[in-house]
Protein backbone atom coordinates (compact mmCIF):
# COMPACT_ATOMS: atom_id res chain seq x y z
CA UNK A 1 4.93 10.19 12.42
CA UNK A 2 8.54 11.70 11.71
CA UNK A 3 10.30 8.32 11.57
CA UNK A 4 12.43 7.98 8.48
CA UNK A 5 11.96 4.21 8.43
CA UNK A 6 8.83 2.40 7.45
CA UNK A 7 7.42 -0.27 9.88
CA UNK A 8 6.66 -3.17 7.59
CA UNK A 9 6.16 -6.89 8.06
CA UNK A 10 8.95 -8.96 7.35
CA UNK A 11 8.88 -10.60 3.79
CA UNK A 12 7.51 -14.15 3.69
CA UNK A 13 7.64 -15.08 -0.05
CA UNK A 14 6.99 -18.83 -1.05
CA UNK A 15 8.72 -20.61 -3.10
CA UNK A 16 5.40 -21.18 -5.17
CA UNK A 17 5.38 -17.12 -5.51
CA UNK A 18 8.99 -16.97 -6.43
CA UNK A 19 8.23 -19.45 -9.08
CA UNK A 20 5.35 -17.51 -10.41
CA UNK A 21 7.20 -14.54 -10.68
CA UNK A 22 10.41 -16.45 -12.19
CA UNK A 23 7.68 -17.94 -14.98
CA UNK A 24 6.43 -14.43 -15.55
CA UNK A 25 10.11 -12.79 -15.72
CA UNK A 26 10.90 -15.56 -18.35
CA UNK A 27 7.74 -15.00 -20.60
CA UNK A 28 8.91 -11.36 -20.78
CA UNK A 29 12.73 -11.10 -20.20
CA UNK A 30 13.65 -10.60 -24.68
CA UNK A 31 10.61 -8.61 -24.67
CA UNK A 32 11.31 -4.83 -25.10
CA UNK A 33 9.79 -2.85 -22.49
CA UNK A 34 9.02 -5.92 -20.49
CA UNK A 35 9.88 -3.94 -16.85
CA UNK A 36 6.47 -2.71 -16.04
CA UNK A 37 4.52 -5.65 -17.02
CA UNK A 38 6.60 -8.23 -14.81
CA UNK A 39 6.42 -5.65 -12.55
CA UNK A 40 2.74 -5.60 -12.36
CA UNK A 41 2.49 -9.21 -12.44
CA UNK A 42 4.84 -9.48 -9.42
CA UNK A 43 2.80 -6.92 -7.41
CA UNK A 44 -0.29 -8.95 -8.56
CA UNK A 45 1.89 -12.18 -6.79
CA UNK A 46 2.91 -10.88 -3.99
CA UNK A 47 0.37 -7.74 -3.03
CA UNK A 48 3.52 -5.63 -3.30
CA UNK A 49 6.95 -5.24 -4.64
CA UNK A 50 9.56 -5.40 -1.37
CA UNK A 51 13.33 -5.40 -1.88
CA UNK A 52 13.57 -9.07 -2.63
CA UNK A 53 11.58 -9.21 -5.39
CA UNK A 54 12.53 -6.52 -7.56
CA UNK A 55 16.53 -8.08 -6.61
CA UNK A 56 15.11 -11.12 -8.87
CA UNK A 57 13.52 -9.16 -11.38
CA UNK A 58 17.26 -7.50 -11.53
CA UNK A 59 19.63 -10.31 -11.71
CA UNK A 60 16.87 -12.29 -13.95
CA UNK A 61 16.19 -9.42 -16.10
CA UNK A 62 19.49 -7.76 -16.12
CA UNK A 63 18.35 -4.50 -15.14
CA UNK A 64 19.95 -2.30 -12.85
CA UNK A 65 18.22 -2.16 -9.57
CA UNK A 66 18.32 1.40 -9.44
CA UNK A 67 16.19 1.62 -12.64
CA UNK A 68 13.46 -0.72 -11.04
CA UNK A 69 13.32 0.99 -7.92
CA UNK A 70 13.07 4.41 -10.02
CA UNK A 71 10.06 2.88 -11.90
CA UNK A 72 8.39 1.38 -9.00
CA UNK A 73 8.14 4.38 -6.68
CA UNK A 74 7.55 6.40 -9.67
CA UNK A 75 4.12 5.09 -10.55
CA UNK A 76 1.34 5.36 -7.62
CA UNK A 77 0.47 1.56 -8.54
CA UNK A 78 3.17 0.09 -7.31
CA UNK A 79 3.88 -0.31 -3.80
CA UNK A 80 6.99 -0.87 -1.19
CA UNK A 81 5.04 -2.20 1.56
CA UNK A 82 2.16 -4.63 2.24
CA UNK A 83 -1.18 -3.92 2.66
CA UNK A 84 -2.75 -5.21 5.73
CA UNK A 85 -5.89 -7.77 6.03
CA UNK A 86 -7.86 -4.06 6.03
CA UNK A 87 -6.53 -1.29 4.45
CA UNK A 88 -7.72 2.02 5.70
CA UNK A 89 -7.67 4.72 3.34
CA UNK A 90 -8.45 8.72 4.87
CA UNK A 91 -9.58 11.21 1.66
CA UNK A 92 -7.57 14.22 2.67
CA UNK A 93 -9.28 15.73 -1.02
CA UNK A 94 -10.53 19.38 0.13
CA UNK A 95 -14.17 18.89 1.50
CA UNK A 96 -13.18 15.81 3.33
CA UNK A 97 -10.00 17.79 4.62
CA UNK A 98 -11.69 21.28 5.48
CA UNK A 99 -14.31 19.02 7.64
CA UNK A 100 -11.58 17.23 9.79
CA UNK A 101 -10.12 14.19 7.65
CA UNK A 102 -6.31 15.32 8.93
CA UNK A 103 -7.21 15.04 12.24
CA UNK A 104 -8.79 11.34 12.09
CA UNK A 105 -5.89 10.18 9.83
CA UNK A 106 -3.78 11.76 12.50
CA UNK A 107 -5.75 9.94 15.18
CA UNK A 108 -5.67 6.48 13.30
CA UNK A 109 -1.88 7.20 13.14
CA UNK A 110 -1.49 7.28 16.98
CA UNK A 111 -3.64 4.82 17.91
CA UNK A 112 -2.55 2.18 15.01
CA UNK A 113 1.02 3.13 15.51
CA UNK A 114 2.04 3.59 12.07
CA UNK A 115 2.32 6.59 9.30
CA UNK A 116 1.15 6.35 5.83
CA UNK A 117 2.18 3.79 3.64
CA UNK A 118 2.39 1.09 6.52
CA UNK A 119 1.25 -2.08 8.01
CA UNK A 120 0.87 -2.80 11.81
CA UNK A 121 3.84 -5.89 12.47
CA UNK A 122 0.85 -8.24 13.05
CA UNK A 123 0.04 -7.02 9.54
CA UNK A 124 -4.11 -6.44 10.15
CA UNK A 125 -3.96 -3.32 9.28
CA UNK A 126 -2.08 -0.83 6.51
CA UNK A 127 -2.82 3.38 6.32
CA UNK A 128 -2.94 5.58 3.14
CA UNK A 129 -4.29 8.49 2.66
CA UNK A 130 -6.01 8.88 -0.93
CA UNK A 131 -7.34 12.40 -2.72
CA UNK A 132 -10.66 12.09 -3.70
CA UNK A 133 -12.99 9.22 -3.32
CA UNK A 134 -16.15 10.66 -5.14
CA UNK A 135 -18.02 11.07 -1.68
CA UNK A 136 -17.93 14.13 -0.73
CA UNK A 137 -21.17 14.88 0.44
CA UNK A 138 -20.04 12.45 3.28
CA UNK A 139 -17.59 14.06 4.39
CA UNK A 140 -15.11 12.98 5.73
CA UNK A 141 -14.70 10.14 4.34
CA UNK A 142 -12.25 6.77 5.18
CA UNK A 143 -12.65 3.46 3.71
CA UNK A 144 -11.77 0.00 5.07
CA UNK A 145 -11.20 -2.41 2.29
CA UNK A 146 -14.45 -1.82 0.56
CA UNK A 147 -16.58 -0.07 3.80
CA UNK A 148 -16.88 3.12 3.37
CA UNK A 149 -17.76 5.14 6.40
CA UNK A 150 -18.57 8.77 6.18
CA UNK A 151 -19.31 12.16 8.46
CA UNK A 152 -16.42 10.60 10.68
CA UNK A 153 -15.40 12.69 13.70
CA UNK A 154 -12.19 11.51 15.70
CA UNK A 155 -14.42 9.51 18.19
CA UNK A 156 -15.89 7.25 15.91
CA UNK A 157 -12.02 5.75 15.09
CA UNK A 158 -11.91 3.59 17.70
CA UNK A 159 -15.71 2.19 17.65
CA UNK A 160 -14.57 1.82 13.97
CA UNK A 161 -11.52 0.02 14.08
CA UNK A 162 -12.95 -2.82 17.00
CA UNK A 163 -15.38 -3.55 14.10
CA UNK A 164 -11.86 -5.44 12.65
CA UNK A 165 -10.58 -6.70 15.69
């Protein structure tokens, strides 16, 4: 996809979240280098790290959001958008890509209606594509969740993804 935007779900924070996160910001706010521990601990909260919350790990914190957001799409482990109920992940690593991988992430792409990085709005499903999984003499190789499901051709996407329906 060539869209500049990410489709995400909207953000749906609790208040019981917000209070976790508020407890965790205070345990750590006179703490030096304190940023990527709350941080963790928020993404470990709330599955991600959207807007919202790193704006209250700024104002609590006092740290400029520009540094947060610099640290948080810096480091792989930290992520912008939600994952969905089943995250599919496509190893694009070299045997999985020279044996088709591109063309069944391009395929789940098209028919889940979202690019990498993103969540369908009902938010059952999110799309990443990873390096390497280790399973190479499978491949290609995609996961969902904790299936993995290997010597994939683009026809076996759809019979896949009904599996999650």
């Amino acid at each position: 996809m060539a869209e500049t935007t990410k489709k995400t779900v909207p953000f749906s924070g609790t208040p019981e979240q917000e209070q976790q996160l508020r407890a965790v910001i205070d345990a750590h706010k006179d703490s030096q280098g304190a940023l990527m521990p709350v941080l963790q601990k928020a993404q470990d909260i709330y599955g991600y790290l959207p807007i919202e919350v790193q704006k209250i790990i700024s104002d609590e914190m006092g740290i400029p959001m520009e540094k947060i957001y610099g640290v948080v799409t810096f480091y792989a482990q930290f992520s912008l958008y939600p994952k969905g109920k089943y995250n599919i992940s496509v190893c694009l690593g070299t045997a999985c890509y020279v044996k088709g991988s591109g063309d069944i992430f391009n395929k789940l792409q098209e028919v889940l209606q979202i690019g990498s990085g993103e969540c369908t709005a009902d938010g059952k499903f999110s799309l990443e594509a990873c390096r390497c999984i280790g399973a190479c003499g499978l491949a290609p190789v995609m996961t969902v969740n904790e299936d993995v499901y290997g010597r994939l051709t683009v026809d076996d996407v759809a019979d896949i993804l009904a599996k999650y329906e």
